[in-house]
Protein backbone atom coordinates (compact mmCIF):
# COMPACT_ATOMS: atom_id res chain seq x y z
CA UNK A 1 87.50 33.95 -45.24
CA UNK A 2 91.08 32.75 -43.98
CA UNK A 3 91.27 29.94 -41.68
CA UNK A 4 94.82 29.25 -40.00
CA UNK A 5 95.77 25.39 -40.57
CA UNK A 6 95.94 23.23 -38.02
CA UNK A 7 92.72 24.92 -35.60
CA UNK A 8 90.84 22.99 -32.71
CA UNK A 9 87.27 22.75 -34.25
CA UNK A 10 84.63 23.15 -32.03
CA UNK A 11 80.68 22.24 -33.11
CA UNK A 12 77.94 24.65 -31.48
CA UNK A 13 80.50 27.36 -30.73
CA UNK A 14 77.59 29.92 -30.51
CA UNK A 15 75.71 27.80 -28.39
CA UNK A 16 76.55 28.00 -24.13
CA UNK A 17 78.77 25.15 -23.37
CA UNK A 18 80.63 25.72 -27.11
CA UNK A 19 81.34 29.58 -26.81
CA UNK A 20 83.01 29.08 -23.20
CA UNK A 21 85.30 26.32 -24.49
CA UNK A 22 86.52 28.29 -27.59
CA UNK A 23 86.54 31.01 -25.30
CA UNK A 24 89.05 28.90 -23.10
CA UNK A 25 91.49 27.61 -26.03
CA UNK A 26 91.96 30.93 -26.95
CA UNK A 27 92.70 32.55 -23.74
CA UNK A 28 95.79 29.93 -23.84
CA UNK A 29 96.78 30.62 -27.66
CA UNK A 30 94.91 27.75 -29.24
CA UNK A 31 93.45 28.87 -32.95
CA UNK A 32 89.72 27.77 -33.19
CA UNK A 33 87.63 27.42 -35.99
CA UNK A 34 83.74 27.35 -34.31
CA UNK A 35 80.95 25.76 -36.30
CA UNK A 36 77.18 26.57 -35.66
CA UNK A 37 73.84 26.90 -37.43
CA UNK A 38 72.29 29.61 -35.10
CA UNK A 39 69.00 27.99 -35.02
CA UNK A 40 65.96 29.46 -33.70
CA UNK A 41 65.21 26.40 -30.54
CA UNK A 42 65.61 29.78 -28.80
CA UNK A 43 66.12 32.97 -29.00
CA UNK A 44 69.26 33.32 -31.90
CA UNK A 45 69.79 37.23 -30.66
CA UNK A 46 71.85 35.42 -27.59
CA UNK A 47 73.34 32.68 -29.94
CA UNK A 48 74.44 36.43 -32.13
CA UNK A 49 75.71 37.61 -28.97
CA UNK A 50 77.90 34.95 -28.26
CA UNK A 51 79.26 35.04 -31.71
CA UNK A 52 80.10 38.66 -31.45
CA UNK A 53 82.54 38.02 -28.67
CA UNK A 54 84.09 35.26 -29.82
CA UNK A 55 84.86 36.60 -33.41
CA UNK A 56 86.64 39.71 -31.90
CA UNK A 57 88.84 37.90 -30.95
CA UNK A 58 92.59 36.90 -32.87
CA UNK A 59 92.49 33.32 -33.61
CA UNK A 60 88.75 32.45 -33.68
CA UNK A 61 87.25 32.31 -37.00
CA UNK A 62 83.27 31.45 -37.27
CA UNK A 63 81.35 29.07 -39.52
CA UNK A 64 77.95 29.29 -40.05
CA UNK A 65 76.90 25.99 -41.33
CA UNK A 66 74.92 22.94 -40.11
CA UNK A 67 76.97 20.05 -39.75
CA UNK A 68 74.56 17.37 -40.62
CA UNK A 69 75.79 18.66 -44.49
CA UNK A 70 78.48 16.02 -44.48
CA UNK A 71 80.24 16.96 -47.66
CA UNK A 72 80.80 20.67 -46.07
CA UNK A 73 81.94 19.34 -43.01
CA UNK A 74 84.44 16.53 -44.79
CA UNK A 75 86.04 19.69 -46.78
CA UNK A 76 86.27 22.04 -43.29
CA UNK A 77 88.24 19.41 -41.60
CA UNK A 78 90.38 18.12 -44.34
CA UNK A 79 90.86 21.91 -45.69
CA UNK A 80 91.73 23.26 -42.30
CA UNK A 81 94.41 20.03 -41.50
CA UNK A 82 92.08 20.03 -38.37
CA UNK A 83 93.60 17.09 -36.08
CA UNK A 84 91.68 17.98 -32.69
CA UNK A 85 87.71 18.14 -33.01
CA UNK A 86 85.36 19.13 -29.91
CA UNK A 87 81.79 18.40 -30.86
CA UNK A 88 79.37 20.11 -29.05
CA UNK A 89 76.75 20.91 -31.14
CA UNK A 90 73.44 18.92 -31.34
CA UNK A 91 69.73 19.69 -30.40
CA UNK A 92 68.87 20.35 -27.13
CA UNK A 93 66.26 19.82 -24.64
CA UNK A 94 64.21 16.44 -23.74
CA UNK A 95 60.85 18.14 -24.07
CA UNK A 96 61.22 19.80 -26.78
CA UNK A 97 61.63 16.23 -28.63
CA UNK A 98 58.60 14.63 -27.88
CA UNK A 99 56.88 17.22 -30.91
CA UNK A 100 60.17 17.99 -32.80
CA UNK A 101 61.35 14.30 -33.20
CA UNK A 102 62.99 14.74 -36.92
CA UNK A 103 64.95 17.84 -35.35
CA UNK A 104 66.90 15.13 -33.04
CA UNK A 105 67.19 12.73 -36.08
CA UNK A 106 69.04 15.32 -37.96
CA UNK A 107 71.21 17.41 -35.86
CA UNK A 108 72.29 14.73 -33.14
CA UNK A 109 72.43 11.72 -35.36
CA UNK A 110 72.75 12.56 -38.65
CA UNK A 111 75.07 15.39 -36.92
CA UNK A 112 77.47 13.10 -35.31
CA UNK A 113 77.79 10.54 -38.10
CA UNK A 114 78.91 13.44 -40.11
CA UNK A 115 81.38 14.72 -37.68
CA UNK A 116 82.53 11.23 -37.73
CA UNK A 117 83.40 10.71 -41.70
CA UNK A 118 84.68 14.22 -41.72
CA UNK A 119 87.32 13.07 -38.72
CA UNK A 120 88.10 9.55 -40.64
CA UNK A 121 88.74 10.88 -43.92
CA UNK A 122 91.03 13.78 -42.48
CA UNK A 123 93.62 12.07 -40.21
CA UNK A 124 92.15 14.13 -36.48
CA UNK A 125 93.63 12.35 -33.47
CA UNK A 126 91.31 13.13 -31.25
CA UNK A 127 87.22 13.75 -31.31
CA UNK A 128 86.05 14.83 -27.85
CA UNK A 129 82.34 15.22 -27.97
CA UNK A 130 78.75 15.56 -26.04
CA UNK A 131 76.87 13.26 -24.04
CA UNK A 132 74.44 13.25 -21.43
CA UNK A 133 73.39 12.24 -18.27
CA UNK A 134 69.72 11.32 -19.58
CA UNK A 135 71.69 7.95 -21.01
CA UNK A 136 71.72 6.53 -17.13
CA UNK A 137 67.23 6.51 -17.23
CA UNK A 138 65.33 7.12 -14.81
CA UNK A 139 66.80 6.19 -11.21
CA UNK A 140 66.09 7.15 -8.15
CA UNK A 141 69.20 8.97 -5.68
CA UNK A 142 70.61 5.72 -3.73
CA UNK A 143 73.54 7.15 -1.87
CA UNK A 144 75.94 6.37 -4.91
CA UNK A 145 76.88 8.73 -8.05
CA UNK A 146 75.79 7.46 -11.53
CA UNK A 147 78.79 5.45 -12.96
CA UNK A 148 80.10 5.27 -16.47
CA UNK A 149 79.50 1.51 -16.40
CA UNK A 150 75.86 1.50 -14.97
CA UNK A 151 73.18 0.26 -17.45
CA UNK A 152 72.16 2.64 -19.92
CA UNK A 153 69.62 0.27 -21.92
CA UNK A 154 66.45 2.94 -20.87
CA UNK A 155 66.50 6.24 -22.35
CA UNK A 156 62.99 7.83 -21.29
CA UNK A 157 63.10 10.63 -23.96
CA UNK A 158 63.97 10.49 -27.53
CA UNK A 159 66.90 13.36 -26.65
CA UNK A 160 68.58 10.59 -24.37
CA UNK A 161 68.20 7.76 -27.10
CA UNK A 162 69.69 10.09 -29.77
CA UNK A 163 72.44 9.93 -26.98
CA UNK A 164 73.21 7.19 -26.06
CA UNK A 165 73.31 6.21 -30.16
CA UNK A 166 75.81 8.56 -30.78
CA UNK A 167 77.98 6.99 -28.05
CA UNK A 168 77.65 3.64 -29.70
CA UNK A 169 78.61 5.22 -33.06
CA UNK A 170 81.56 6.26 -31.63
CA UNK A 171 82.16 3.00 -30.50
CA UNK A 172 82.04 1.63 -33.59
CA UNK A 173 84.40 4.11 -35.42
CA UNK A 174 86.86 4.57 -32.76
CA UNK A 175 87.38 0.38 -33.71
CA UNK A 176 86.79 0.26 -37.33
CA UNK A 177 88.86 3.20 -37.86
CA UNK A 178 91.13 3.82 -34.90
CA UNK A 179 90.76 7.73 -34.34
CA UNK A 180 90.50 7.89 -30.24
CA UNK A 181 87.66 9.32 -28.70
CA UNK A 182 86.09 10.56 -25.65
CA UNK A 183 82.51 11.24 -25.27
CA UNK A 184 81.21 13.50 -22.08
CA UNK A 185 78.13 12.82 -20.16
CA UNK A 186 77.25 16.57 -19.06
CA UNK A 187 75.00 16.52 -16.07
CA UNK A 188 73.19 19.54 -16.21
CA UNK A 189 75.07 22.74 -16.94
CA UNK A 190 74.42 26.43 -16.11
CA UNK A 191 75.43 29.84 -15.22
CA UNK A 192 76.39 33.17 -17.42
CA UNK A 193 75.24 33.21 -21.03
CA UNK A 194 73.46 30.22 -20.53
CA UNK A 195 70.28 28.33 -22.51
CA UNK A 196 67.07 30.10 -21.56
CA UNK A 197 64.74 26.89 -22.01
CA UNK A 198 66.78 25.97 -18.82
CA UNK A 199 64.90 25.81 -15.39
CA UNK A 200 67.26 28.12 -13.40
CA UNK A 201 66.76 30.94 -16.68
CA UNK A 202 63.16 30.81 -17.09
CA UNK A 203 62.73 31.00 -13.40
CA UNK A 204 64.77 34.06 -13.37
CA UNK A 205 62.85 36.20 -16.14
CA UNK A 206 59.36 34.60 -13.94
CA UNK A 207 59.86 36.10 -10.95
CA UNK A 208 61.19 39.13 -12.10
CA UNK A 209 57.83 39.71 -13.80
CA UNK A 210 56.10 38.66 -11.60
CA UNK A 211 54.77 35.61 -13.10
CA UNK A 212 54.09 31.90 -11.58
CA UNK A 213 56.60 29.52 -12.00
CA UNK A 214 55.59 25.64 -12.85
CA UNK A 215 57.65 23.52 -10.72
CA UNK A 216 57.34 19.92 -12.37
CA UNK A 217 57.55 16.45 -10.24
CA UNK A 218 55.62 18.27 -7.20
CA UNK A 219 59.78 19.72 -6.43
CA UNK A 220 60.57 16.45 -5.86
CA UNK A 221 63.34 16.12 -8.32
CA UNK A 222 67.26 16.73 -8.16
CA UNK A 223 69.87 17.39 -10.34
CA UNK A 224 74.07 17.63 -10.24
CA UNK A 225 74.01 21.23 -11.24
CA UNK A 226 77.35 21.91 -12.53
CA UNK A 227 78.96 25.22 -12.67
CA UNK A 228 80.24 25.84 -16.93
CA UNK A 229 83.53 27.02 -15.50
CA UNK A 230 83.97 23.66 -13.84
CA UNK A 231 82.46 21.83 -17.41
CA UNK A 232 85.08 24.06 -19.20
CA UNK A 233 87.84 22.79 -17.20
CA UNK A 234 86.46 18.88 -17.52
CA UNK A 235 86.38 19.44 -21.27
CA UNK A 236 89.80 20.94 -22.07
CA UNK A 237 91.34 18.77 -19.64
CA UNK A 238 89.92 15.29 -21.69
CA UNK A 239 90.83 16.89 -24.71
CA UNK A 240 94.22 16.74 -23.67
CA UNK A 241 93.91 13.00 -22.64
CA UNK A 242 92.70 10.85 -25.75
CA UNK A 243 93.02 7.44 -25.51
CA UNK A 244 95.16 5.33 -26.99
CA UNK A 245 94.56 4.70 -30.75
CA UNK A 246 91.39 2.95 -31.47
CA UNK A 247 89.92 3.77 -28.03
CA UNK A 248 87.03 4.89 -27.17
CA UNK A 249 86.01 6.67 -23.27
CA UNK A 250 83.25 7.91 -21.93
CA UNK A 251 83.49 10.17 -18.79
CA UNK A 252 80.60 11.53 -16.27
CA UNK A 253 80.96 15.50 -16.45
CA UNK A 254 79.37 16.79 -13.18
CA UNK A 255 79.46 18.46 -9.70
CA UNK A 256 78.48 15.33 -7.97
CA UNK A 257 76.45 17.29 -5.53
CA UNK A 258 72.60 16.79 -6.34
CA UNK A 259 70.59 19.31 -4.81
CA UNK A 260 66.43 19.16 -4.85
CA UNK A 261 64.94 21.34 -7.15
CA UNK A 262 62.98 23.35 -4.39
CA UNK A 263 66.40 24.31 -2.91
CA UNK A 264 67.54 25.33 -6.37
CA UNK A 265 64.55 27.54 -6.33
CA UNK A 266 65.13 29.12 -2.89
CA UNK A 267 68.46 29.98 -3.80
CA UNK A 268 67.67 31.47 -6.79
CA UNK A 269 65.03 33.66 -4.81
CA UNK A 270 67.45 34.63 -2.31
CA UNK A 271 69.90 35.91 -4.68
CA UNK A 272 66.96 37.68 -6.92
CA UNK A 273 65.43 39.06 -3.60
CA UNK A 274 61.88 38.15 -4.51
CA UNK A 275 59.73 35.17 -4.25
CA UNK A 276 58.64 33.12 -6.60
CA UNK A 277 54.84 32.08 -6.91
CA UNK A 278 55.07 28.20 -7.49
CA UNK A 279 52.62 26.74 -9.50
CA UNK A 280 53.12 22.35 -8.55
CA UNK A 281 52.99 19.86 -11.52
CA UNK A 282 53.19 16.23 -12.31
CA UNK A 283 56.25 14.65 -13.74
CA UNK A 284 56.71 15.48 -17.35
CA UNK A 285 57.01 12.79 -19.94
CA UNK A 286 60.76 12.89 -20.50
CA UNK A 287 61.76 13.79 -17.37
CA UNK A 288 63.75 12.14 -14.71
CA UNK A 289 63.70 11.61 -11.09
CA UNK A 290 67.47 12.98 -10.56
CA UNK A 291 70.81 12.84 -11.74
CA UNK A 292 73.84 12.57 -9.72
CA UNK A 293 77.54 12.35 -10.71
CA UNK A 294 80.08 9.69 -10.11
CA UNK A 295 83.23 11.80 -11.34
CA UNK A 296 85.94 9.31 -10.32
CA UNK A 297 87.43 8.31 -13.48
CA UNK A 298 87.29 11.86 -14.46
CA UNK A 299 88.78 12.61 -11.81
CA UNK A 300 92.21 10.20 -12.34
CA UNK A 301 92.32 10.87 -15.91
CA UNK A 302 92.65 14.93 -15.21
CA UNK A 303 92.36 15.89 -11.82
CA UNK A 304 88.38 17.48 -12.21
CA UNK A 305 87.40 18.71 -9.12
CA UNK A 306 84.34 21.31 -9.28
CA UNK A 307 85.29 24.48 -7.41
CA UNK A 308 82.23 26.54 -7.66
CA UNK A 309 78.92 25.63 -5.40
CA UNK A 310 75.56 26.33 -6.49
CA UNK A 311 74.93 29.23 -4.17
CA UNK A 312 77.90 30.51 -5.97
CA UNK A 313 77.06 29.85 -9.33
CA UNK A 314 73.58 31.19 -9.23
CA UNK A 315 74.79 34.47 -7.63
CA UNK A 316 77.13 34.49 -10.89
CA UNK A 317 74.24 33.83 -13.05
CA UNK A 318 72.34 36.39 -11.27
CA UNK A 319 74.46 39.23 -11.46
CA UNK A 320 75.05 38.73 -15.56
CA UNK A 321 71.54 38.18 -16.04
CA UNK A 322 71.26 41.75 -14.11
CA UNK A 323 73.85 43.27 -16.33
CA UNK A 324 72.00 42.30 -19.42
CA UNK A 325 70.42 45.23 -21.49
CA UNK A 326 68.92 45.81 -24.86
CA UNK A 327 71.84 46.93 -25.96
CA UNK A 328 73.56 43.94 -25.68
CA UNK A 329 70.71 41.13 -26.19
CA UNK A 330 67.43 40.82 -25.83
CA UNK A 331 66.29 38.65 -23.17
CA UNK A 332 66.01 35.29 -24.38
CA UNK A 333 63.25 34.25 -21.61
CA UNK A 334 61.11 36.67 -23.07
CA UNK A 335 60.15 34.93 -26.12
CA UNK A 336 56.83 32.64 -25.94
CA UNK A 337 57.71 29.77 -27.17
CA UNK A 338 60.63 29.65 -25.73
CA UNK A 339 58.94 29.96 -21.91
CA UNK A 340 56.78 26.87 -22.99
CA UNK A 341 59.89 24.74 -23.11
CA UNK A 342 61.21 25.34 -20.04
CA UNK A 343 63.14 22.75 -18.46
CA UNK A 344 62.70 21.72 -14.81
C-alpha cells in the first residue's frame, strides 16, 4: 500500500458522516487517507459499499484498522506527515449503550485518547473531531437554540458521557500540548447512505413492508434534523478555521429548525406514498425530549447556513433508498438486530 505524504486523515471514513467528508476533500483535490474498522453495529455490506466508492477514487487510500490500537495509529500519522486530522469515528447510538457499555469505553474513549497521542507525537495542526448534541441533557424546547456555553454537567446516556469526556480531553491536550482543536456537536444527521439504526431509515424499510412502526415519547419529541450536505459543509469549513495554537472550540453543527417527530413521520409518508401503522411508546431510557441548534458562532466563524429543508432532505433520502438494489447493497434495515436499535 502507498500512501501520498502529507493526506487529511479522516476516522470512520466508511461510516455516513466520514465517507461524505472524504468524499468532499477529494472533489476539491485534497489526498485522504480514511481509517475505519467496518464493524458489525449494523449492517457492514453498506459500510463495504461506501468503501467501494471512495477507494475508486485518485487520492483516497483506505485503512482498515481500529483506532483505539494506539501504536498503529501513532505510526499512520507520523508515517503519512499527516498535519490535518478529522475524527469521526466512534460508536454510535444512545441505546445501543445501555447493553454494550465496554463498546463506548473502547472506541469513543479509548478511541479519542489515541487519536490524541498519535496527533501530539506527529506535529498535526489541526484535529477537528465529533461531538454531540446529547452533551446539552435533557431540556425541554424554550424558544432559544442550545448554546455552546449552556451547561452540559447531565449526560442521560452513557453515549453522551463518552461525549462530553472526549471534549474535556481535548481540552486538556489542546493546553498541555498546544495542537488547536475544534470539536463538533452534530445534532442529528441524515439523508443518502445514511445509518440504518436511525429513526427516519428504519421507518422507511417499516412501512414499505408493511410493518408497525414504534414511535417512542408518545411523538412528542423533536429534533434539529440536519441535512449531511449542510454537516459536510459545517465540517470542511471548521477544518479550515483552527484556532489559534493551544486552543480549543467547540461549535453546535445543526439546522436549527426542530421539527416534532410526528411531522418527521408524515413527511416521510408523504414522500413514500403509504402510511405508516404507529405503534405509541414511552420515553426510552437514553432518550431526550428535543434538540435544537444555536448555530451562531458557527455561523461567524464560516458562514454555515443550512440550505436544504427536511421535506427536501427526506425526498433525497427517499429517492436513494428507492434506487437501492441487491446489486449494490443489501438493505441495511433488513437485518434483526439492527431494527431493534432503532433510534427515534
Amino acid at each position: 500500500m502507498t500512501i501520498v505524504l502529507n493526506p487529511v486523515l479522516v476516522t470512520g471514513a466508511a461510516g455516513f458522516i466520514g465517507m461524505h467528508v472524504a468524499e468532499r476533500l477529494l472533489d476539491r483535490g485534497e489526498v485522504v487517507v480514511g481509517v475505519d474498522n467496518f464493524n458489525a453495529y449494523y449492517d457492514p455490506a453498506l459500510k463495504e459499499a461506501r468503501a467501494a466508492r471512495l477507494e475508486g477514487r485518485e487520492g483516497f487510500t483506505m485503512v482498515r484498522a481500529d483506532i483505539s490500537e494506539h501504536e498503529q495509529m501513532r505510526d499512520l500519522v507520523r508515517d503519512t506527515g499527516t498535519r490535518r486530522i478529522v475524527h469521526l469515528a466512534a460508536q454510535a447510538g444512545v441505546r445501543y449503550s445501555i447493553d454494550n457499555p465496554f463498546a463506548y469505553e473502547r472506541s469513543n474513549l479509548a478511541g479519542h485518547l489515541s487519536i490524541l497521542e498519535a496527533a501530539r507525537h506527529s506535529g498535526v495542526t489541526h484535529l477537528v473531531y465529533a461531538s454531540s448534541s446529547s452533551v446539552y441533557g435533557d431540556r425541554p424546547l424554550d424558544g432559544a437554540g442550545f448554546r455552546e456555553d449552556d451547561p452540559t454537567v447531565s449526560p442521560v446516556s452513557l453515549y453522551a458521557a463518552t461525549k462530553r469526556s472526549c471534549e474535556l480531553l481535548s481540552q486538556s491536550y489542546a493546553k498541555l500540548y498546544g495542537f488547536p482543536q475544534s470539536g463538533l456537536r452534530f445534532f442529528t444527521v441524515y439523508g443518502p447512505w445514511g445509518r440504518p439504526d436511525m429513526a427516519y431509515f428504519s421507518f422507511t424499510e417499516k412501512i414499505m413492508r408493511g410493518e408497525p412502526i414504534e414511535v417512542y415519547g408518545e411523538g412528542k419529541m423533536a429534533r434539529d434534523f440536519t441535512y449531511i450536505d449542510d454537516i459536510v459543509d459545517g465540517v470542511v469549513g471548521v477544518l479550515d478555521a483552527p484556532p489559534e495554537r493551544g486552543g480549543h472550540e467547540v461549535y453546535n453543527i445543526g439546522d436549527s429548525s426542530p421539527v416534532g417527530l410526528m411531522e418527521m413521520i408524515a413527511t416521510l409518508e408523504h414522500h413514500l406514498g403509504r402510511e405508516a401503522v404507529k405503534v405509541m411508546r414511552p420515553m426510552q431510557p437514553g432518550d431526550v425530549t428535543a434538540t435544537y441548534a444555536d448555530i451562531s458562532k458557527l455561523n461567524a466563524l464560516t458562514g454555515y447556513a443550512p440550505q436544504v429543508p427536511l421535506k427536501d432532505g427526506l425526498d433525497r433520502f427517499v429517492e436513494w433508498w428507492q434506487s437501492c438494489s441487491l446489486d449494490t447493497h443489501r438493505r441495511p434495515g433488513a437485518d434483526p438486530a439492527t431494527e431493534k436499535r432503532a433510534q427515534s
